[in-house]
N, C-alpha and C. Protein backbone atom coordinates (compact mmCIF):
# COMPACT_ATOMS: atom_id res chain seq x y z
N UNK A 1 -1.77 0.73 9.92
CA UNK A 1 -0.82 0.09 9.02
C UNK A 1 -1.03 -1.40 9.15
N UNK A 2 -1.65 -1.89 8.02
CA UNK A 2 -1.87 -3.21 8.46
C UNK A 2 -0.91 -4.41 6.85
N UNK A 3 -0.11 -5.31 7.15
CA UNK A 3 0.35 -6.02 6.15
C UNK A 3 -0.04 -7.51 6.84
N UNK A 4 -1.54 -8.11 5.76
CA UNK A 4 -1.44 -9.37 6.34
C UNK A 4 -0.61 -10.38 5.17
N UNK A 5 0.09 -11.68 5.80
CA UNK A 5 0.99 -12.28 4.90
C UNK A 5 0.12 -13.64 4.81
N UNK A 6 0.05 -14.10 3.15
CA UNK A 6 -0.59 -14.86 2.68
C UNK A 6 -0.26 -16.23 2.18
N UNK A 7 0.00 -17.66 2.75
CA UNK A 7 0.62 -18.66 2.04
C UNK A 7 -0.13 -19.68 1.45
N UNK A 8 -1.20 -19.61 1.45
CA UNK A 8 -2.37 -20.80 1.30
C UNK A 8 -3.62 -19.87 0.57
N UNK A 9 -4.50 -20.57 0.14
CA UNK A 9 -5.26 -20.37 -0.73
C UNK A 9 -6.82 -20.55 0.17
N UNK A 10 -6.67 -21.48 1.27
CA UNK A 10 -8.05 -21.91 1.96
C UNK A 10 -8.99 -20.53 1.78
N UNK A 11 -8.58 -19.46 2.44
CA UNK A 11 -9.61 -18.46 3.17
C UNK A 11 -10.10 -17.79 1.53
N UNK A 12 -11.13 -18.07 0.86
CA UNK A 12 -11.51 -17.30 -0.50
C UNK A 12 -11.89 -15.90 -0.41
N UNK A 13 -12.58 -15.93 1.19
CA UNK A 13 -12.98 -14.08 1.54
C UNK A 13 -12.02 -13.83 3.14
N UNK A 14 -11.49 -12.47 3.13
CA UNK A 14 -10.81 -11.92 4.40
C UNK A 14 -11.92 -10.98 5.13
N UNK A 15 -12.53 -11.09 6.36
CA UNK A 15 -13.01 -9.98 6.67
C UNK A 15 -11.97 -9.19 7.76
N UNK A 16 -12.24 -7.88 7.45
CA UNK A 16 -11.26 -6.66 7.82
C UNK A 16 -11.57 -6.91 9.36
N UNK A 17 -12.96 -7.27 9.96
CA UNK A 17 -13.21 -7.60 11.65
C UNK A 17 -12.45 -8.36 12.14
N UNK A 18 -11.74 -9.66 10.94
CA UNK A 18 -11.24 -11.09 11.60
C UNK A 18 -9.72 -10.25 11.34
N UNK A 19 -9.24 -9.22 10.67
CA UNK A 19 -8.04 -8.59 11.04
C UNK A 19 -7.96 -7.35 12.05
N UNK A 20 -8.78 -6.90 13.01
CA UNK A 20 -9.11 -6.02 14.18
C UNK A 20 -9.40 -4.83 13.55
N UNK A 21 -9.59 -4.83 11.54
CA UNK A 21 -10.24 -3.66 11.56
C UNK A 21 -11.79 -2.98 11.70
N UNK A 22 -11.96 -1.71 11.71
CA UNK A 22 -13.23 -1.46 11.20
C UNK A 22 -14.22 -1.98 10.16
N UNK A 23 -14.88 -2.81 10.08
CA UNK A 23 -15.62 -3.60 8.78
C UNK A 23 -16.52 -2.41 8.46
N UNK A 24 -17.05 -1.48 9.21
CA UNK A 24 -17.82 -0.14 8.14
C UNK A 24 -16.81 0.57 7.50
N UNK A 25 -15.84 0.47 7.16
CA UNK A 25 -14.49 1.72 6.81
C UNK A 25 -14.52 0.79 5.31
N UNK A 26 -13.70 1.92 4.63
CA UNK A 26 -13.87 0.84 3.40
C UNK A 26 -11.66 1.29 3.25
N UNK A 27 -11.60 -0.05 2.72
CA UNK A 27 -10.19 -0.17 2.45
C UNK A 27 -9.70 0.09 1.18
N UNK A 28 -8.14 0.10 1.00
CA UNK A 28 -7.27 -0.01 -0.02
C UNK A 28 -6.65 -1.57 -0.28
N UNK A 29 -6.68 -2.21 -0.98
CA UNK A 29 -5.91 -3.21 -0.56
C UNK A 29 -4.96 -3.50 -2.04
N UNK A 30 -3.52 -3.95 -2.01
CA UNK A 30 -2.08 -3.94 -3.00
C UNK A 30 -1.80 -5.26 -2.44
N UNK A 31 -1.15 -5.88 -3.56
CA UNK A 31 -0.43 -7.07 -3.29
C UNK A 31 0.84 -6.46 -3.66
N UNK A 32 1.83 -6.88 -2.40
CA UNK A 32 3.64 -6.73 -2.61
C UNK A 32 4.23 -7.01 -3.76
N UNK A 33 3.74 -8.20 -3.88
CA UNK A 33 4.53 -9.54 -4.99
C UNK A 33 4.40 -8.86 -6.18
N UNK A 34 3.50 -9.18 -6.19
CA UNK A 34 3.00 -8.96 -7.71
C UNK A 34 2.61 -7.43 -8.27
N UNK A 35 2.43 -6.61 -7.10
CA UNK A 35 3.01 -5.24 -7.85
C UNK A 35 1.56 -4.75 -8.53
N UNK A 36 0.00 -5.14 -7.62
CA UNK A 36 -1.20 -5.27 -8.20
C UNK A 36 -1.78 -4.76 -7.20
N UNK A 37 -2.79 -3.89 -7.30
CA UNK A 37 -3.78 -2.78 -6.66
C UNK A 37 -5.18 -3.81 -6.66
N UNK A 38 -5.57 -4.59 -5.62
CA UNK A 38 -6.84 -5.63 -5.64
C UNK A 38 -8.13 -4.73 -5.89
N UNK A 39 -7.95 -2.95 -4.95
CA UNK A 39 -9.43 -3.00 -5.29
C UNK A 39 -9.61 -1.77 -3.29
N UNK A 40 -10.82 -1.19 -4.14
CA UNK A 40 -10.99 -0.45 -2.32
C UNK A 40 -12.54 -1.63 -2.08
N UNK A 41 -12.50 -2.11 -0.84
CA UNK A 41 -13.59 -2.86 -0.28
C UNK A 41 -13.96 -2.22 1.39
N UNK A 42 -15.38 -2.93 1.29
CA UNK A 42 -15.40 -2.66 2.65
C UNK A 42 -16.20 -3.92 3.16
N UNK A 43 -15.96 -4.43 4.31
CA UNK A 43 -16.47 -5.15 5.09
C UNK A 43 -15.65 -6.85 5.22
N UNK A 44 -15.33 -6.81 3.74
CA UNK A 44 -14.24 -8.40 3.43
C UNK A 44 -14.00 -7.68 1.87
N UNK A 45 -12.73 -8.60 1.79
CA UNK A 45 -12.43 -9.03 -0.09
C UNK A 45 -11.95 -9.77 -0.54
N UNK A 46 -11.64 -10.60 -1.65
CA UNK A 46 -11.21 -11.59 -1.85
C UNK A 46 -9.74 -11.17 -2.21
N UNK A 47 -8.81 -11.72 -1.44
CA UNK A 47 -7.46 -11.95 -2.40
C UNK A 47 -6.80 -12.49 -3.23
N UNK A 48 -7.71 -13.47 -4.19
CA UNK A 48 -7.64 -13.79 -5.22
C UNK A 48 -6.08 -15.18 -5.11
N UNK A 49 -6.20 -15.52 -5.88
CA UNK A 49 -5.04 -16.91 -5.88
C UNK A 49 -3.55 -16.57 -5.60
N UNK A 50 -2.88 -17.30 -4.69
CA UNK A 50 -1.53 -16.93 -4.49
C UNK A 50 -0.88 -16.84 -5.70
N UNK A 51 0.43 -16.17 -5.64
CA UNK A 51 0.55 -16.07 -6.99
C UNK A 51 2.23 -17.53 -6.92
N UNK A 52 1.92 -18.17 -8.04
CA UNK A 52 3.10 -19.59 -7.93
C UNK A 52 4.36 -19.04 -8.13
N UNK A 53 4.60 -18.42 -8.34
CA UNK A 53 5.96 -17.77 -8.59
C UNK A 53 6.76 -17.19 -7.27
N UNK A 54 6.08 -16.57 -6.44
CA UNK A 54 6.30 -16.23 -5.27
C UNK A 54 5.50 -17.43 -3.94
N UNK A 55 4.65 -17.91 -4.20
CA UNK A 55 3.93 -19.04 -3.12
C UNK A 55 3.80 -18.25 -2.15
N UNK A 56 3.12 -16.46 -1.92
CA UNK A 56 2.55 -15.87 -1.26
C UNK A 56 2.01 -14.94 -1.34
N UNK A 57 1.48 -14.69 -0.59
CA UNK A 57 0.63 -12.96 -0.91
C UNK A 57 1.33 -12.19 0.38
N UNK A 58 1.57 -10.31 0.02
CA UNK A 58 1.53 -9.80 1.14
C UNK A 58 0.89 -8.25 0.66
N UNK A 59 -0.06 -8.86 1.71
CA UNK A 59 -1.52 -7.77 1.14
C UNK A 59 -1.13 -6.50 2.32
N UNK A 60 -1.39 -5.87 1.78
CA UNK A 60 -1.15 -3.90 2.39
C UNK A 60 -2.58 -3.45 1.91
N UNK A 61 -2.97 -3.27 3.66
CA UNK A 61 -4.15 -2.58 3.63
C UNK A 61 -4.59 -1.35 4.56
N UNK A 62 -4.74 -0.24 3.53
CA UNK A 62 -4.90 0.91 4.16
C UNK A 62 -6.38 1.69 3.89
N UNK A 63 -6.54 2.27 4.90
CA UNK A 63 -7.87 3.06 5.37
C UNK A 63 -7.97 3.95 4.18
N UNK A 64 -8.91 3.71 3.18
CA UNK A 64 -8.85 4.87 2.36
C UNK A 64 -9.30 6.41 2.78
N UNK A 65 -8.32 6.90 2.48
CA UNK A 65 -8.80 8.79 2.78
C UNK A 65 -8.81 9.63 1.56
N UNK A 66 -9.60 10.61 1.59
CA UNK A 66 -9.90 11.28 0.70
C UNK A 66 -9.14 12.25 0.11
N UNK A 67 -8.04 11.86 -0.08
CA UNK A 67 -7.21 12.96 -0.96
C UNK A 67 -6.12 11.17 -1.65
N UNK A 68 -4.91 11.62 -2.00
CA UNK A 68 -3.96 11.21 -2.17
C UNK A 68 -3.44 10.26 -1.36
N UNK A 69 -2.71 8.98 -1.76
CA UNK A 69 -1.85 9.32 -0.32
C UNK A 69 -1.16 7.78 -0.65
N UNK A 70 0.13 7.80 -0.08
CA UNK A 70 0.98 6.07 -0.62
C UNK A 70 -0.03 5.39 0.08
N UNK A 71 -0.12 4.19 -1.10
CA UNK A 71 -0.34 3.24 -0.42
C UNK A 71 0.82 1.86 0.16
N UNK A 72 1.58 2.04 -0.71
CA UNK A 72 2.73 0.75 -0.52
C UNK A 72 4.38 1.48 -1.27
N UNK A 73 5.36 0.82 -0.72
CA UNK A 73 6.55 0.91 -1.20
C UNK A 73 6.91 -0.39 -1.11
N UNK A 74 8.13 -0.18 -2.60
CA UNK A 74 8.98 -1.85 -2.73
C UNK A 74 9.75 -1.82 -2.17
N UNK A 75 10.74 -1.14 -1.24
CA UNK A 75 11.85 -1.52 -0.38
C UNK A 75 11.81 -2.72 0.25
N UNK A 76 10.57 -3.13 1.20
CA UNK A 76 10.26 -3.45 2.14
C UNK A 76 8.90 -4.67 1.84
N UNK A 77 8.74 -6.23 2.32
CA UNK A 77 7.43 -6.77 2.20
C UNK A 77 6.60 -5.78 3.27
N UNK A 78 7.38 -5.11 4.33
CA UNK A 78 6.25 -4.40 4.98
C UNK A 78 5.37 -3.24 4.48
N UNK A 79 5.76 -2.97 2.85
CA UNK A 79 4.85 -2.01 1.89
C UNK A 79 4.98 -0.39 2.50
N UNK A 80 6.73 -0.65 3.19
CA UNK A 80 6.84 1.27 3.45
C UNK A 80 7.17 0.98 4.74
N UNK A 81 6.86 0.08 6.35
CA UNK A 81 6.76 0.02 7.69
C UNK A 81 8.39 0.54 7.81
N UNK A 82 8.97 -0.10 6.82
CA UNK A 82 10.66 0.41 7.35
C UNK A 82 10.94 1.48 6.92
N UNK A 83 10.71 1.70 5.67
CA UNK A 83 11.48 2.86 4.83
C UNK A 83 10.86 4.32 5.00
N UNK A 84 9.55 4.03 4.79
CA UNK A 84 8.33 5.29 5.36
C UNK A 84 8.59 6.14 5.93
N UNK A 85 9.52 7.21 6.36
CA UNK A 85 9.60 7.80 7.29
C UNK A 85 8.47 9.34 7.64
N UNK A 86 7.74 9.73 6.53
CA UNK A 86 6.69 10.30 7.12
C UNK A 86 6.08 10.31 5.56
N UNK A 87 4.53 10.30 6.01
CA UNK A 87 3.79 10.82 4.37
C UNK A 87 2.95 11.41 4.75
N UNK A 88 2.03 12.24 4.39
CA UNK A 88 0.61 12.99 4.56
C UNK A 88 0.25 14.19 3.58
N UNK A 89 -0.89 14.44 3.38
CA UNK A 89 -1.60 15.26 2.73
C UNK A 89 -1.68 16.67 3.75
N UNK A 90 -0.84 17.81 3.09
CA UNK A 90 -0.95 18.73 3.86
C UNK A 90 -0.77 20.27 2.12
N UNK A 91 -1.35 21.12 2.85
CA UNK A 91 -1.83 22.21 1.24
C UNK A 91 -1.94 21.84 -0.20
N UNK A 92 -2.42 20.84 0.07
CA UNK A 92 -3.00 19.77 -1.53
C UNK A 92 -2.23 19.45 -2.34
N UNK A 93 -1.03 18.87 -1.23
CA UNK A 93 -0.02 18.08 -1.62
C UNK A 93 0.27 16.88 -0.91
N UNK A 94 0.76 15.56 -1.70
CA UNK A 94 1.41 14.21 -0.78
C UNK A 94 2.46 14.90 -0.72
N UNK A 95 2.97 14.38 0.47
CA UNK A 95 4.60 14.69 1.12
C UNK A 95 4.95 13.34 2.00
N UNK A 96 6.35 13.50 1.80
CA UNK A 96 6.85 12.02 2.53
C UNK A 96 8.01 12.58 2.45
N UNK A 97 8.67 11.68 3.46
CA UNK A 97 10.20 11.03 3.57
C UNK A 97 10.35 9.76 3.37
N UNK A 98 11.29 9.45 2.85
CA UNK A 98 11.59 7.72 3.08
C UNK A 98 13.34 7.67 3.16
N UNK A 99 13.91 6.20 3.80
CA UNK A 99 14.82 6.00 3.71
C UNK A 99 14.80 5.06 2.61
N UNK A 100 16.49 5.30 1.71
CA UNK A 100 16.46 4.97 0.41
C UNK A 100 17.30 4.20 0.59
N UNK A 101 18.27 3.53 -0.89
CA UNK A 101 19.24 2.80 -0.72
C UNK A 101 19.84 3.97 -2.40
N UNK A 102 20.86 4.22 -2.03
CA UNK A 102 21.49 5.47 -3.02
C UNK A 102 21.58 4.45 -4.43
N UNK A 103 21.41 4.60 -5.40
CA UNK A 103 21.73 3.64 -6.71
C UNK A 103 20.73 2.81 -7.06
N UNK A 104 19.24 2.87 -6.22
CA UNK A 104 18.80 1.51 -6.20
C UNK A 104 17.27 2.07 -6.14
N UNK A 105 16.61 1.70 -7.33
CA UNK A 105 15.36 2.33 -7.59
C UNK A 105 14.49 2.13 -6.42
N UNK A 106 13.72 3.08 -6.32
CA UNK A 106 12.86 2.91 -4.94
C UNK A 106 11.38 3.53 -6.06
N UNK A 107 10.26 2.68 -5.45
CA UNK A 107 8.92 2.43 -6.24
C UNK A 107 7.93 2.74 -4.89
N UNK A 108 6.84 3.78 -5.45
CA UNK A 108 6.04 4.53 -4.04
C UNK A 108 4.67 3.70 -5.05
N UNK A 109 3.89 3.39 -4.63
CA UNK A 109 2.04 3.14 -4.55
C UNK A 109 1.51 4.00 -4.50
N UNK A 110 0.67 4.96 -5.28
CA UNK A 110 0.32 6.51 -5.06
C UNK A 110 -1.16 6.02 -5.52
N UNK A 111 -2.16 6.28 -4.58
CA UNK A 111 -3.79 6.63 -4.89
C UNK A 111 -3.47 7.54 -5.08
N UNK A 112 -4.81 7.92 -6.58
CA UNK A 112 -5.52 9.28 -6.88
C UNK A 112 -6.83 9.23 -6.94
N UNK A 113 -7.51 9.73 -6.20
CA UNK A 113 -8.84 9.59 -6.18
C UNK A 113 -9.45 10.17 -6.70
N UNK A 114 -10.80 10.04 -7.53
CA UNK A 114 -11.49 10.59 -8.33
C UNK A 114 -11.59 12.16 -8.11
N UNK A 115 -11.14 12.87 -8.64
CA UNK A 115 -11.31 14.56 -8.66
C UNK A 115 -9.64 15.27 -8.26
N UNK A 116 -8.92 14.20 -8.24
CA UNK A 116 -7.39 14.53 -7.99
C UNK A 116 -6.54 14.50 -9.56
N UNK A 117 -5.68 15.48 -9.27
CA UNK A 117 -4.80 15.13 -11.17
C UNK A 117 -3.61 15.41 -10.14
N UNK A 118 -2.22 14.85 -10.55
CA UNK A 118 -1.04 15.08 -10.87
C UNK A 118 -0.51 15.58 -11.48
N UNK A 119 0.08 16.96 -10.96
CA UNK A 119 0.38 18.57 -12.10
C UNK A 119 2.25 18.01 -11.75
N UNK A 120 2.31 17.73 -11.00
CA UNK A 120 3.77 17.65 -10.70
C UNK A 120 4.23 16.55 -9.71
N UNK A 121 5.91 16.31 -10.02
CA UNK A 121 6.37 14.97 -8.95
C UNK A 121 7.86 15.21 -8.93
N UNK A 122 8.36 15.59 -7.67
CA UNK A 122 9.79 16.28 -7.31
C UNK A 122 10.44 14.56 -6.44
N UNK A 123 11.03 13.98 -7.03
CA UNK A 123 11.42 12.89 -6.44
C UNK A 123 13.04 13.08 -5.63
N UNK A 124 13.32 14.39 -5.78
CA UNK A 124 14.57 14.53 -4.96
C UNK A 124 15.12 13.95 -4.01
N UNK A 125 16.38 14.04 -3.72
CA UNK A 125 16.99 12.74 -2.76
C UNK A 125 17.57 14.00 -2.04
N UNK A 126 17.44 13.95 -0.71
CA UNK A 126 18.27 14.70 0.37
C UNK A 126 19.89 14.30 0.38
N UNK A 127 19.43 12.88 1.22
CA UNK A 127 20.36 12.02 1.42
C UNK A 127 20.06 10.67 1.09
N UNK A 128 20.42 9.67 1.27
CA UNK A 128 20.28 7.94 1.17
C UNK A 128 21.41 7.63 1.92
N UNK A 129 20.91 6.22 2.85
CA UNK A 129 21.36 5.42 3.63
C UNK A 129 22.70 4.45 2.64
């Protein structure tokens, strides 16, 4: 789970090594703010210009895997770290929990990766906080 936070414009390329990840792995990477999917990379990528409206970036970057799977939620700049309470690919389905706020739209980041379709989406609420 990695969210790096962005206020300056200097660095034009990020490498995933200079954030303690794997640089052979190839990534997911979403901007918070702006509600924008950058791109899967591997080794570095550019995060492109802060955006002026917000005067930051907060980039969510996850290990791409081969099925489905969130990449980010809006509750949170941590892109899900709070609300997340479980997700994974299990009988060729995403599944999650999250904590909600009852009345108050909650927005999931969903990869589909090439050879995946969406037949169905049960957004049911147990409970909310």
């Amino acid at each position: 789970w990695c969210v790096l936070g962005r206020t300056g414009a200097s660095a034009e390329i990020i490498a995933f090594r200079d954030l303690g990840l794997d640089p052979g792995r190839e990534y997911l990477v979403y901007e918070f703010w702006t509600n924008k999917f950058l791109g899967a990379f591997r080794g570095d990528f550019s995060p492109g210009p802060v955006d002026p409206v917000s005067g930051c970036q907060a980039l969510c970057i996850r290990e791409r895997l081969p099925h489905p799977q969130v990449l980010a939620t809006h509750r949170h700049v941590s892109c899900g770290g709070v609300d997340l309470l479980a997700a994974g690919w299990k009988d060729n389905a995403l599944r999650g929990r999250s904590r909600v706020v009852g009345g108050d739209p909650y927005v999931l980041a969903i990869t589909e990766p090439e050879g995946f379709h969406l037949t169905a989406f049960d957004g049911g609420v147990a409970s909310t906080v």
